[in-house]
Each structure stands twice: as structure tokens, then as C-alpha cells.
N, C-alpha and C. Protein backbone atom coordinates (compact mmCIF):
# COMPACT_ATOMS: atom_id res chain seq x y z
N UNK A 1 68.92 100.43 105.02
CA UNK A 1 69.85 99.90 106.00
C UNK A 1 69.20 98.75 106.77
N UNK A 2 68.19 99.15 106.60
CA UNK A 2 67.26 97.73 107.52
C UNK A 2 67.31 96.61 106.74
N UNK A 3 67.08 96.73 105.44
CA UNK A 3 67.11 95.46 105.00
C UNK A 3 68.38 95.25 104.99
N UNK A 4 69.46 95.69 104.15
CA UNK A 4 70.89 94.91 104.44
C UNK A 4 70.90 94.30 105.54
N UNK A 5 70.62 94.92 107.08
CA UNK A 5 70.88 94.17 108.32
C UNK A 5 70.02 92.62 108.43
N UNK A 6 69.04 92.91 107.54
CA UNK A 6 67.61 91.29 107.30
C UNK A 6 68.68 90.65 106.73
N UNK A 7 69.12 90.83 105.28
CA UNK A 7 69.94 90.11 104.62
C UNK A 7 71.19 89.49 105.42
N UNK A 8 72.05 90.40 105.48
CA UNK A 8 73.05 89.78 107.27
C UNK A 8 73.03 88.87 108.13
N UNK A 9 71.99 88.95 108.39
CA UNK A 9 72.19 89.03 109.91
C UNK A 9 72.10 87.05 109.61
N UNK A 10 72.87 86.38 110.31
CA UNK A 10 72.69 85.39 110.75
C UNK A 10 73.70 84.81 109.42
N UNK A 11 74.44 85.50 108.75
CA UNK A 11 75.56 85.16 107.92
C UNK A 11 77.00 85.54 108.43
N UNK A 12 77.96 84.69 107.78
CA UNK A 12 79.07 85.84 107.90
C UNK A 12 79.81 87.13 107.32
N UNK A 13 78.70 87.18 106.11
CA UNK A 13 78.90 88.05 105.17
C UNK A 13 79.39 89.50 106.17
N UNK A 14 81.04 89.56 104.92
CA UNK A 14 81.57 91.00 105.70
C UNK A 14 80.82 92.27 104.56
N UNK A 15 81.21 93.72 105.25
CA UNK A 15 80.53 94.57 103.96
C UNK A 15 81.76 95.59 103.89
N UNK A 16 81.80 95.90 102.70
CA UNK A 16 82.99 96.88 101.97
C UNK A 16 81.72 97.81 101.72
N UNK A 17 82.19 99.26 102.62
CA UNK A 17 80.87 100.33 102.25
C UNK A 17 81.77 101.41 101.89
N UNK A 18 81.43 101.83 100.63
CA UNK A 18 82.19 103.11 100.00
C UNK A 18 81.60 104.30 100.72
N UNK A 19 82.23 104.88 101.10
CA UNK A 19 81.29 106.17 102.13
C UNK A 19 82.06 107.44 101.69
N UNK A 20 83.32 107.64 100.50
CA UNK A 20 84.27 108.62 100.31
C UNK A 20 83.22 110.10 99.81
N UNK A 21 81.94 110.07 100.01
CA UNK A 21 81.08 111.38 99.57
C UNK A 21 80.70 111.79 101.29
N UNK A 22 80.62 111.37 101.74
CA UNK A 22 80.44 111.37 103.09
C UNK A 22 79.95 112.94 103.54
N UNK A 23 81.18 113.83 103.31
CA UNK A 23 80.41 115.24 103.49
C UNK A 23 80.43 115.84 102.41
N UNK A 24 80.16 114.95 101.16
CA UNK A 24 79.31 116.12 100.01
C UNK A 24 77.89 115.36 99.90
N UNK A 25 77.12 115.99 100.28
CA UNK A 25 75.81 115.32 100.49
C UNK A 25 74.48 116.77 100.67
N UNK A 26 73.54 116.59 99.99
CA UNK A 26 73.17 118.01 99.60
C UNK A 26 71.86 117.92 100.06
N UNK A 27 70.93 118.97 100.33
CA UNK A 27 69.20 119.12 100.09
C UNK A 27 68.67 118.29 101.37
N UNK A 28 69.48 118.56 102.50
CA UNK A 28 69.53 118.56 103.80
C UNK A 28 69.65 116.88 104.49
N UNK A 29 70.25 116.08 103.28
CA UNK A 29 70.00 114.43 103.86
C UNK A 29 71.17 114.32 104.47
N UNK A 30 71.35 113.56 104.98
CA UNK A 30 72.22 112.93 106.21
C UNK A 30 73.01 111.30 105.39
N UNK A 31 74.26 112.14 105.86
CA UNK A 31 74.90 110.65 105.08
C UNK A 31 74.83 109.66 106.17
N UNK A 32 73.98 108.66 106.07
CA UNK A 32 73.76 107.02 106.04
C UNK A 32 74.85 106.03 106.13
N UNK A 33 76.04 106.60 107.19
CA UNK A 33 76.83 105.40 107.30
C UNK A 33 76.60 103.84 108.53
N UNK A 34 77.56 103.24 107.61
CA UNK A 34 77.22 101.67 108.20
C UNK A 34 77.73 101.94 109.90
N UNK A 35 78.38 102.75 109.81
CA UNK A 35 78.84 103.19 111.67
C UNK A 35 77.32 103.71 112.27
N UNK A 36 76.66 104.16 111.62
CA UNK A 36 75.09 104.42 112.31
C UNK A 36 74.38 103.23 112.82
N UNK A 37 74.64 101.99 112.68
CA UNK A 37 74.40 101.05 113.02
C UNK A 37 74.84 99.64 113.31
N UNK A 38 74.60 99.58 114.72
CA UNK A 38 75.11 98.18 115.50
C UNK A 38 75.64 96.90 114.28
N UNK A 39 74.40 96.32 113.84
CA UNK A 39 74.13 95.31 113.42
C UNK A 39 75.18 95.91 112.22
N UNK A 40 75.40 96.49 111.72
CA UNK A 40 75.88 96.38 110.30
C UNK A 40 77.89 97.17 110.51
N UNK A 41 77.81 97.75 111.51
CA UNK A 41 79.22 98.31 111.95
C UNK A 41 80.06 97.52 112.54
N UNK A 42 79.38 96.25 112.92
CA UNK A 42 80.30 95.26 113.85
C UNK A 42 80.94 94.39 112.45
N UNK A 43 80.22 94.47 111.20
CA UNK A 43 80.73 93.54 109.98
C UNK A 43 81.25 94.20 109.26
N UNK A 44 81.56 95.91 109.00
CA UNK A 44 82.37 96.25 108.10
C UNK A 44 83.18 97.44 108.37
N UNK A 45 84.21 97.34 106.86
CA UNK A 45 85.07 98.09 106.47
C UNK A 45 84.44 99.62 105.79
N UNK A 46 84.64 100.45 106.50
CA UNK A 46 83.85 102.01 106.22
C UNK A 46 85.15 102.47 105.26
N UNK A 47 85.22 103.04 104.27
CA UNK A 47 86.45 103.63 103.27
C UNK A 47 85.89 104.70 103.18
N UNK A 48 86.97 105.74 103.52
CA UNK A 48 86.68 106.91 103.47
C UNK A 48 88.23 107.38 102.61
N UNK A 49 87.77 109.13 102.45
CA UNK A 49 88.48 109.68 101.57
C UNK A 49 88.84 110.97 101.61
N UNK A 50 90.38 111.18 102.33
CA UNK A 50 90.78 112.50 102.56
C UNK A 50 90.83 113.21 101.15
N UNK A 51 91.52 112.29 100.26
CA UNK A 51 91.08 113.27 98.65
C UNK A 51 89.99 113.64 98.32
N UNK A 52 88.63 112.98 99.01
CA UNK A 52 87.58 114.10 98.41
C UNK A 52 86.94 114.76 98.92
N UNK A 53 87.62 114.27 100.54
CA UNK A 53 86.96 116.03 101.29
C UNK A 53 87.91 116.88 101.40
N UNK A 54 89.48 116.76 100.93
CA UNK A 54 89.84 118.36 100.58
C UNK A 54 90.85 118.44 99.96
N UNK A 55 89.40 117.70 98.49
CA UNK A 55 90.10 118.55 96.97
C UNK A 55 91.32 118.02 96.50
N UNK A 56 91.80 116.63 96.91
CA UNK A 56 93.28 116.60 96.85
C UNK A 56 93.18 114.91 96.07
N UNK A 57 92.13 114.95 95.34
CA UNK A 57 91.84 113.05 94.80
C UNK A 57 93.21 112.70 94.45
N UNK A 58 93.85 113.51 93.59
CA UNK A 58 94.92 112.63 93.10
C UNK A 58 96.26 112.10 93.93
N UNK A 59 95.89 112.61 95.45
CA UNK A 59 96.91 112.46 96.30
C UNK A 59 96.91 110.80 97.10
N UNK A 60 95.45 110.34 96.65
CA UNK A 60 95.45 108.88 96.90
C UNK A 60 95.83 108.61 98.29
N UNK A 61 95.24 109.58 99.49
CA UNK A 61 95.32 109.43 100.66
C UNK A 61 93.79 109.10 101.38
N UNK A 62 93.70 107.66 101.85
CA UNK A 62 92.09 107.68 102.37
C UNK A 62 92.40 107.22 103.65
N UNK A 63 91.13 106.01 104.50
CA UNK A 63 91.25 105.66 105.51
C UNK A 63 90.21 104.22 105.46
N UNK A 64 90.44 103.52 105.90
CA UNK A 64 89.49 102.46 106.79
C UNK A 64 89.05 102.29 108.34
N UNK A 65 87.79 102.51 108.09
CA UNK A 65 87.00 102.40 109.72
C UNK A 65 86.69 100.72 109.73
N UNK A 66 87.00 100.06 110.78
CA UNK A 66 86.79 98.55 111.11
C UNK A 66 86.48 98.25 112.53
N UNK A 67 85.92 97.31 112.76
CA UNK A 67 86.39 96.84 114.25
C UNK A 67 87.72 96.39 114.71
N UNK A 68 88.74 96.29 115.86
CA UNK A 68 89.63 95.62 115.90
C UNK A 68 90.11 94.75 114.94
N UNK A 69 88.96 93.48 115.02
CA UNK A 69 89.49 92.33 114.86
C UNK A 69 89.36 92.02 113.25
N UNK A 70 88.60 93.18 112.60
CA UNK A 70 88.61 93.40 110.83
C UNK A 70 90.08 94.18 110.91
N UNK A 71 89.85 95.23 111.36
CA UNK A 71 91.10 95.73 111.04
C UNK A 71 92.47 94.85 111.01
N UNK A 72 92.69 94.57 111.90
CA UNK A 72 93.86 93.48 112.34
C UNK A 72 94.03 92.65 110.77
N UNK A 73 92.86 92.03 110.03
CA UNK A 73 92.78 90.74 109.21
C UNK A 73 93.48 92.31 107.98
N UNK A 74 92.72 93.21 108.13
CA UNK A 74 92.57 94.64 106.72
C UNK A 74 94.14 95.12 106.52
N UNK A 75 94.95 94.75 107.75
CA UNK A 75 95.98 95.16 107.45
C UNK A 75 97.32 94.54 106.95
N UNK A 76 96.66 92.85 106.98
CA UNK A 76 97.80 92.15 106.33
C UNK A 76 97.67 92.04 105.07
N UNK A 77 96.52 92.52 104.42
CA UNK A 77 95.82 92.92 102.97
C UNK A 77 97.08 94.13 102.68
N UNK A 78 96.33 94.91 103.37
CA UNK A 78 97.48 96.71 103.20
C UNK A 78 98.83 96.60 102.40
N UNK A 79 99.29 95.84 103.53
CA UNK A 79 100.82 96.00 103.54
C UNK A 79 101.46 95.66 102.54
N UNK A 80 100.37 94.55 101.74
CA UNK A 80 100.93 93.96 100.19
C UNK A 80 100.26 95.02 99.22
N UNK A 81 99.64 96.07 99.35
CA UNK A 81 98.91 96.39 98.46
C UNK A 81 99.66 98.03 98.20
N UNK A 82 100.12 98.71 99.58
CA UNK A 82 100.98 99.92 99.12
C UNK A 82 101.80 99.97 100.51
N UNK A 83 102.98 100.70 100.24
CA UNK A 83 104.11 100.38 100.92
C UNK A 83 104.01 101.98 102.40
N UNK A 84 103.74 102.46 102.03
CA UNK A 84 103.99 104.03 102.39
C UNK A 84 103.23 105.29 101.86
N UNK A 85 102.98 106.40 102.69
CA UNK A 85 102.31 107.57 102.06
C UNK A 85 102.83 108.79 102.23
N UNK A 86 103.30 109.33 101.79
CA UNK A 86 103.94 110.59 102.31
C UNK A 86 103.56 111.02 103.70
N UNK A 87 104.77 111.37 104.49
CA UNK A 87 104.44 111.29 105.94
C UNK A 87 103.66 113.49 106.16
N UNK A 88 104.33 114.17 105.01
CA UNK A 88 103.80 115.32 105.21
C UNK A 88 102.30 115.85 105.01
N UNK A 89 101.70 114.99 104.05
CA UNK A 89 100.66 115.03 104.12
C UNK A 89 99.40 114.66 105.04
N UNK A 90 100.39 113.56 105.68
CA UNK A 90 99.43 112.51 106.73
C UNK A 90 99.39 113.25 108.13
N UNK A 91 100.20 114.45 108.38
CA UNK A 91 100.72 115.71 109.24
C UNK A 91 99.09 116.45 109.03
N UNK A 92 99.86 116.85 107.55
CA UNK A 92 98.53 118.02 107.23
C UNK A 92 97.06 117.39 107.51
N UNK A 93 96.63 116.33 106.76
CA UNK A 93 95.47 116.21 107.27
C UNK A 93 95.60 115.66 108.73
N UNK A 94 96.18 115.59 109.55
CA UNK A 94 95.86 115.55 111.15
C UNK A 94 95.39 116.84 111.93
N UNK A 95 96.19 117.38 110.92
CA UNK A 95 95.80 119.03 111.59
C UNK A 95 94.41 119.72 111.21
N UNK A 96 93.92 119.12 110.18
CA UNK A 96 93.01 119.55 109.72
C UNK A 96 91.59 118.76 110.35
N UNK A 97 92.23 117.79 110.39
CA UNK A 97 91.27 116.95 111.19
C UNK A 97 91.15 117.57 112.80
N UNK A 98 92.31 117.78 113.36
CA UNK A 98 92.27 117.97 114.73
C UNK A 98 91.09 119.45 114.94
N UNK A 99 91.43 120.30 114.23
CA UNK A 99 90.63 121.61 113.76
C UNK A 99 89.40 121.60 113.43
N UNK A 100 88.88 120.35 112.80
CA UNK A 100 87.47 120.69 112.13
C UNK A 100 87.66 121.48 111.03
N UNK A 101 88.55 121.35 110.39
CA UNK A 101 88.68 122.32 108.86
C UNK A 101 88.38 121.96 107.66
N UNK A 102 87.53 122.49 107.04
CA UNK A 102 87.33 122.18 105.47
C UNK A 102 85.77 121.16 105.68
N UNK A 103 85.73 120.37 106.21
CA UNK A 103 84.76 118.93 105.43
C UNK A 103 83.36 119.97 105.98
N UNK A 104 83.15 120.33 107.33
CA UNK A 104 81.72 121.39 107.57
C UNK A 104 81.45 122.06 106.91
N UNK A 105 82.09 122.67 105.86
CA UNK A 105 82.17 123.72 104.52
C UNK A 105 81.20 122.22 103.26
N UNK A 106 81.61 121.94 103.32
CA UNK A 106 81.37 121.08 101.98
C UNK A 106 80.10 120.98 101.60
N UNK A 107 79.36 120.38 102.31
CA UNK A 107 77.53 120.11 101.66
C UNK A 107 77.30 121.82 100.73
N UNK A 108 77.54 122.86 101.62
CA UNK A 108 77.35 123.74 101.24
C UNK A 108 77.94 124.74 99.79
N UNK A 109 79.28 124.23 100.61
CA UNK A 109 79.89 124.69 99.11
C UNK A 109 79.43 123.61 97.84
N UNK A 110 79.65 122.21 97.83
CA UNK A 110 79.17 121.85 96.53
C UNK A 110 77.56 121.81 96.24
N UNK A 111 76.87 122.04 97.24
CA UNK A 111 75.46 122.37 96.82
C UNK A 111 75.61 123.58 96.00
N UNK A 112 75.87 124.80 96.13
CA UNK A 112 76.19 125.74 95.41
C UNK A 112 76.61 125.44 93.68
N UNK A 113 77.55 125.02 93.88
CA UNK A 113 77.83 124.70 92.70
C UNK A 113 76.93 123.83 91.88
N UNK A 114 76.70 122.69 92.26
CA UNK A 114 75.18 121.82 91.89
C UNK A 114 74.34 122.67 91.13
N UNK A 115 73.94 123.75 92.50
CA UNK A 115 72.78 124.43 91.90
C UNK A 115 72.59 125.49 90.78
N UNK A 116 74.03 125.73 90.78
CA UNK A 116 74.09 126.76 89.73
C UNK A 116 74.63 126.01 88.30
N UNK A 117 74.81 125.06 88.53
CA UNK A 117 75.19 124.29 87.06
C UNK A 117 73.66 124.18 86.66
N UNK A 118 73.23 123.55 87.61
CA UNK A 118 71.71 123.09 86.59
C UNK A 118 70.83 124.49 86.16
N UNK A 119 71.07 125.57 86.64
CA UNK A 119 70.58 126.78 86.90
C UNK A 119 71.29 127.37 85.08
N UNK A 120 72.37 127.21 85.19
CA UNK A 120 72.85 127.10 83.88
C UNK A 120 72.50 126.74 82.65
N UNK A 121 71.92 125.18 82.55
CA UNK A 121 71.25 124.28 82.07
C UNK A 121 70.00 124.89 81.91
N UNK A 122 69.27 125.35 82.28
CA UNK A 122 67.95 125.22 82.32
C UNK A 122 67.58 125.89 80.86
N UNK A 123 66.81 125.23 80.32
CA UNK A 123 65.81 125.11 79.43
C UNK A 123 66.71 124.63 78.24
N UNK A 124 67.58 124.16 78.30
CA UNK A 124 68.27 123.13 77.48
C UNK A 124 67.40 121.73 77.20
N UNK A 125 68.45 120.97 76.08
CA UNK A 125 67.78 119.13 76.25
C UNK A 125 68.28 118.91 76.70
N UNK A 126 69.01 118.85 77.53
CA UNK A 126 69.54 118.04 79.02
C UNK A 126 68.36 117.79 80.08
N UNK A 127 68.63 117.04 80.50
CA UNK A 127 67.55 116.23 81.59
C UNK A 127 68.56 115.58 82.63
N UNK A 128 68.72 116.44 83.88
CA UNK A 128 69.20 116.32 84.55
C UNK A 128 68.41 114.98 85.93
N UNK A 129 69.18 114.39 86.07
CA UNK A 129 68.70 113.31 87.09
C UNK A 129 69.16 113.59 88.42
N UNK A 130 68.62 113.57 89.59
CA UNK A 130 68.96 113.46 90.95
C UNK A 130 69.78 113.39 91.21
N UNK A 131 70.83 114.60 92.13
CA UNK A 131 72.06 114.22 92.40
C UNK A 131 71.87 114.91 93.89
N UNK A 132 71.87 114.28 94.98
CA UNK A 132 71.50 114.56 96.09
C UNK A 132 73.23 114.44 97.08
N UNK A 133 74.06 114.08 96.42
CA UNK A 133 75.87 113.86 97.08
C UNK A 133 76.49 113.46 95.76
N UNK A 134 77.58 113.68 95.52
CA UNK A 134 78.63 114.06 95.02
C UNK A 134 79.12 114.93 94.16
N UNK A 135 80.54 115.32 93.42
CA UNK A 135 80.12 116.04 92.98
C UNK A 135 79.90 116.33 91.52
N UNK A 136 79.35 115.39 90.74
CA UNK A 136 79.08 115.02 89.57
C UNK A 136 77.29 114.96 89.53
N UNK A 137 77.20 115.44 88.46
CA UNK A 137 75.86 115.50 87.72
C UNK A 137 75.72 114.73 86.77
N UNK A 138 74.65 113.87 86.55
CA UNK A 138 74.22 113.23 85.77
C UNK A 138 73.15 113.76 84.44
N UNK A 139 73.53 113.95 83.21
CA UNK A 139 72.60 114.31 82.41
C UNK A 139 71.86 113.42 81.20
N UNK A 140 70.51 113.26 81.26
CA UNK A 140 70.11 112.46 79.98
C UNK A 140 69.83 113.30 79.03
N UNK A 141 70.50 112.57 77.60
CA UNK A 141 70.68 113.41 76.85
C UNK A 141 69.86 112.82 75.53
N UNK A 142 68.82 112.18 75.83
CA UNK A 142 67.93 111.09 74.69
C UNK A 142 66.97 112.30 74.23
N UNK A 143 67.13 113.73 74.60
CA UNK A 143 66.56 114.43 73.19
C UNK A 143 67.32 115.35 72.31
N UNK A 144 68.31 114.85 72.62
CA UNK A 144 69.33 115.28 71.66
C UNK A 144 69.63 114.50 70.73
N UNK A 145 70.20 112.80 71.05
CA UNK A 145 70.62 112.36 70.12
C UNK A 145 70.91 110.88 70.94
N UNK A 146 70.40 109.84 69.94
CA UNK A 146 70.35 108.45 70.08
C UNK A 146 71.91 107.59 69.93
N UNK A 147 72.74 108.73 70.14
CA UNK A 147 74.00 107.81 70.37
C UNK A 147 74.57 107.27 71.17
N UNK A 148 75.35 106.28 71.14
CA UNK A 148 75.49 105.23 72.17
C UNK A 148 76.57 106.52 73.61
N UNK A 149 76.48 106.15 74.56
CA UNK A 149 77.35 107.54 75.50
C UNK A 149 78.94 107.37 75.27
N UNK A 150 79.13 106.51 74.45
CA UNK A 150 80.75 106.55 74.56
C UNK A 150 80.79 107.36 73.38
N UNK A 151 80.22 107.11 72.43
CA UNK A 151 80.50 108.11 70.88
C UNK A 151 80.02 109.60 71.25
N UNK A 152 79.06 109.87 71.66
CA UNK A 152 78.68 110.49 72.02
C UNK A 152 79.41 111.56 73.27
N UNK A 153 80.10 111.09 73.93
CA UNK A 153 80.84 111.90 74.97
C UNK A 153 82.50 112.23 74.24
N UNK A 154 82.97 110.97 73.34
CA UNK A 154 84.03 111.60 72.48
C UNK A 154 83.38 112.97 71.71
N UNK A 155 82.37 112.65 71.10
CA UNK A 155 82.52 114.15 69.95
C UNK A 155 82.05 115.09 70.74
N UNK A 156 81.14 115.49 71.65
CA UNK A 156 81.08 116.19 72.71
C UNK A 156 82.58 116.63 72.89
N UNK A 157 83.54 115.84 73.33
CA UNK A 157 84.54 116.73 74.13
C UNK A 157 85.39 117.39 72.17
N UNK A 158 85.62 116.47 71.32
CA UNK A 158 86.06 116.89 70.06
C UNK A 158 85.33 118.54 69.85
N UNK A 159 84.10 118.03 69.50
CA UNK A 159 83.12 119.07 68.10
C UNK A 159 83.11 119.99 69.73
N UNK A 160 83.00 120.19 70.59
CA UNK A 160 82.22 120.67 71.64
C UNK A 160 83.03 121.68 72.63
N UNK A 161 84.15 120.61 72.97
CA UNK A 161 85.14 121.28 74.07
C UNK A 161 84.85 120.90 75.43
N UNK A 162 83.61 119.76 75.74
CA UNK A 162 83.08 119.64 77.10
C UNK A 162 83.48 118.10 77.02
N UNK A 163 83.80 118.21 78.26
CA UNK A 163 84.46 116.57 78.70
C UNK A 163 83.57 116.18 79.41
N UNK A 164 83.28 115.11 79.72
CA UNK A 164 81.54 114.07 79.89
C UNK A 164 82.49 112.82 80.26
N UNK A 165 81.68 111.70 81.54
CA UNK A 165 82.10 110.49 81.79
C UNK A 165 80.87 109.75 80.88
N UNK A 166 81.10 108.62 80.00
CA UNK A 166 80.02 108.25 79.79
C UNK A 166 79.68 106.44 80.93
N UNK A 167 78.64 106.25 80.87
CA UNK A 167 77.94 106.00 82.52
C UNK A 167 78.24 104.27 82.41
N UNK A 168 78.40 104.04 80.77
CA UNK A 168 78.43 102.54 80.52
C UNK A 168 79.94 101.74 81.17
N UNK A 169 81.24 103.15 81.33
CA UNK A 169 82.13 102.97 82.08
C UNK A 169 82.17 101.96 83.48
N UNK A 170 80.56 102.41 83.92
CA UNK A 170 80.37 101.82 85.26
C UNK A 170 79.44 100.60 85.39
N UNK A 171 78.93 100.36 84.11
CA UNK A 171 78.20 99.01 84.02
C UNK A 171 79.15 97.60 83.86
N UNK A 172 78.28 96.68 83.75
CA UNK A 172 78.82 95.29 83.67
C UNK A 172 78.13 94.78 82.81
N UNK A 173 76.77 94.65 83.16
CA UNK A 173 76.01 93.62 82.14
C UNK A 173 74.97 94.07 81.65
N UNK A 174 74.29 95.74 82.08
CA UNK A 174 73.38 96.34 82.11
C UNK A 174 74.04 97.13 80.52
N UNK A 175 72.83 97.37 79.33
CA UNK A 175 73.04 98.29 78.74
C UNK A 175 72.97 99.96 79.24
N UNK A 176 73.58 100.85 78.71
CA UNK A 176 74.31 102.25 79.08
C UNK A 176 72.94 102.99 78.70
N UNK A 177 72.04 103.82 79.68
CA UNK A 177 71.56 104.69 79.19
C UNK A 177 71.79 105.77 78.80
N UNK A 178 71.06 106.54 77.71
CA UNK A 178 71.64 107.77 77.24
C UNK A 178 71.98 108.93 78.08
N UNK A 179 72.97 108.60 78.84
CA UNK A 179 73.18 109.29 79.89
C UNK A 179 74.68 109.65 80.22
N UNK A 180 75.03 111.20 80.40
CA UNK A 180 77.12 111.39 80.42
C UNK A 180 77.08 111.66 82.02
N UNK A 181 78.07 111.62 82.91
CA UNK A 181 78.34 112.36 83.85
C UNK A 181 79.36 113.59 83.66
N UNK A 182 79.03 114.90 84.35
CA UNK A 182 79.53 116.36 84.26
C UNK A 182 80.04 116.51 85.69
N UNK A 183 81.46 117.00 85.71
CA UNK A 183 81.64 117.03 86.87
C UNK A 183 81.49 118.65 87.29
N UNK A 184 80.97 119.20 88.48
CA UNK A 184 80.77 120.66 88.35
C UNK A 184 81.89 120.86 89.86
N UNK A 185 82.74 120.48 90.13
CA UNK A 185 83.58 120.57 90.94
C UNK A 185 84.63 121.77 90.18
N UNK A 186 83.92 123.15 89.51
CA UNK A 186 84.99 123.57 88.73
C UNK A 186 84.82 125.20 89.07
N UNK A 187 85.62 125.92 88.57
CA UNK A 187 85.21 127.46 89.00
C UNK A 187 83.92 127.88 88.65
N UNK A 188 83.50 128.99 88.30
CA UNK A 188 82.34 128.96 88.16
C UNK A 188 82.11 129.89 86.49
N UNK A 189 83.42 130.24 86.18
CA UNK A 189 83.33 131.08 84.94
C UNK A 189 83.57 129.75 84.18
N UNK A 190 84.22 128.70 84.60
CA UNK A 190 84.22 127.01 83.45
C UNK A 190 82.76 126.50 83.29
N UNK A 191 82.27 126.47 84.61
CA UNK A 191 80.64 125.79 84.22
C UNK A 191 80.00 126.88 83.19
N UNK A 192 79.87 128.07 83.83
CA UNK A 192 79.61 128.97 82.63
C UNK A 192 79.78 128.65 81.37
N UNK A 193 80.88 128.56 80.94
CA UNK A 193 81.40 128.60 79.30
C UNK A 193 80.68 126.84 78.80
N UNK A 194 81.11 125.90 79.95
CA UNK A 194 80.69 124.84 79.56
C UNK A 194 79.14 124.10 78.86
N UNK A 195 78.09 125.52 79.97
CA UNK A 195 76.80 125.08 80.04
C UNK A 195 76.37 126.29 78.75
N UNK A 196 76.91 126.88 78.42
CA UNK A 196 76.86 127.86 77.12
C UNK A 196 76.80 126.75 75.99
N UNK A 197 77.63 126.13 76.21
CA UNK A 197 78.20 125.09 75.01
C UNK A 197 76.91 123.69 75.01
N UNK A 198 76.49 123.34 76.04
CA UNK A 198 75.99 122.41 76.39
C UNK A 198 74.07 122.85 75.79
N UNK A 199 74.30 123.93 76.29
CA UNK A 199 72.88 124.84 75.88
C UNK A 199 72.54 124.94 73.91
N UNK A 200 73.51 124.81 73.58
CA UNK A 200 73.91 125.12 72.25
C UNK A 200 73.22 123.57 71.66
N UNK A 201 73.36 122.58 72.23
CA UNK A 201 72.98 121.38 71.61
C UNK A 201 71.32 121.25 71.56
């Protein structure tokens, strides 16, 4: 955060900070938002995400934190970009908000899950990489097999039954390491069956 503020400071550069993991964040760290600091809260747009603190992604309900005078500019953006949101939902999460309900649960509950997926995993070829917030796991899978992650995450879900993001989805110009994302946001008898299957490779 210090350096972004070096880089900044003395520009007009605005910042778009994705913060929608906000309270899934695990192994006691502290989510690091741009509102923690002066220098960097007076220049941006904080996006946050009622779908992923409760469970509801596909409901496409979030928020923007700004100053006034961003906000003001953020909302003549808006208005061309979606018209309306269901007003019952925007109820429910007020109430939930007003309460403190659900998001204080979270580190905990998806740490749980985290931990018991990889707990699952263990002594597999999977090579699990650092996942300290969200709720997807990252696995390298280069002692299994030298295939590129898109072929590789199709026959996985085909020959296999396990559905995998593969990671090159999120690149641009960087080649894809042998690497799928697993989402463990799931009951706990699915990771089961899944990491049975996964163990098998």
C-alpha cells in the first residue's frame, strides 16, 4: 500500500480496487482496503460485493465506496450501464447489514472449508498454492500431466466429473501455468467425492 501511495501521489491517477473478498480472508490477515488509507481513499472507487458475502453471486447486487466528488462523476457512468435492481433484495440486504448478519461468520466458515479440502488432498499430485481469501483454491498439477490447463480441465470435468477454472482464462500475455482453480464453496460430502476423484489422478 505504501508503494501504490509513492506511485500516486503527485498524479491524477484514479484507482478501481476490487475488494469483493473482503470478509473471506483466512489465517488471521486483515483485509487491506484502500479506505485504510488517506492518501489512497481520497482517489478511489472501493467495489464491493453483496453476492459474495451472502452466497447470492448470481444476484449481481454490489456497491461502490467513493468520495463525494468520485461518486457524483461514478454515477453518470451507472445510469448508462444498468437501469434498476430489485428493490426486495436491496430491503434484505439493509437488514442484514443493519444487524451485522452473515459477513462476521465468513473468514471462519470458508477457512473451514479451505482447510478441509486440502486436508482431503493430501498426499495426492496436487500442489496446492496459497490461498489466504477467497473462496477458490488453486492447484498445480505439473506432476500429473504436461497439458496445457484448458485441455486439461475439459477432460478432468469429461473422464473425471470435477469441474476446474483453468487460470490462462485470466491471463493476457503471460503463458498459463500448469495450474486449475477448485472452487470449495460446496457442501462438504461434494468436496469429499470430488477430492476422492482428484486423489485418483
Amino acid at each position: 500500500m505504501a508503494e501504490l501511495a509513492r506511485i500516486v501521489e503527485g498524479t491524477g491517477l484514479l484507482i478501481l480496487s476490487d475488494e469483493v473478498y473482503e470478509h473471506i480472508i483466512f489465517d488471521g490477515a486483515r483485509h487491506e482496503s484502500m479506505a485504510r488509507y488517506e492518501t489512497l481513499r481520497s482517489r478511489s472507487f472501493i467495489v464491493g460485493s453483496f453476492g459474495k458475502t451472502y452466497h447470492v453471486t448470481g444476484w449481481k447486487v454490489g456497491y461502490v465506496v467513493a468520495p463525494a466528488a468520485l461518486t457524483a462523476e461514478f454515477r453518470k457512468v451507472h445510469q448508462f450501464v444498468t437501469f434498476s435492481t430489485h428493490t426486495p433484495v436491496q430491503h434484505a440486504f439493509a437488514e442484514f447489514l443493519a444487524e451485522g448478519r452473515g459477513y462476521p461468520e465468513l473468514p471462519a466458515f470458508y477457512e473451514r472449508k479451505r482447510d478441509l479440502f486440502l486436508r482431503l488432498i493430501e498426499g495426492s499430485r496436487w500442489k496446492p498454492l496459497p490461498s489466504r481469501g477467497t473462496y477458490f483454491q488453486l492447484l498445480d498439477y505439473s506432476a500429473i500431466t504436461r497439458e496445457p490447463d484448458m485441455e486439461f480441465a475439459m477432460r478432468l470435468t469429461k473422464e473425471h466429473g470435477v469441474a476446474s477454472i483453468p487460470t490462462s482464462a485470466f491471463l493476457y500475455k503471460a503463458d498459463a501455468p500448469l495450474v486449475l482453480r477448485f472452487c470449495f464453496a460446496k457442501k462438504d460430502e461434494t468436496l469429499e467425492t470430488a477430492a476422492e476423484r482428484l486423489r485418483s489422478l
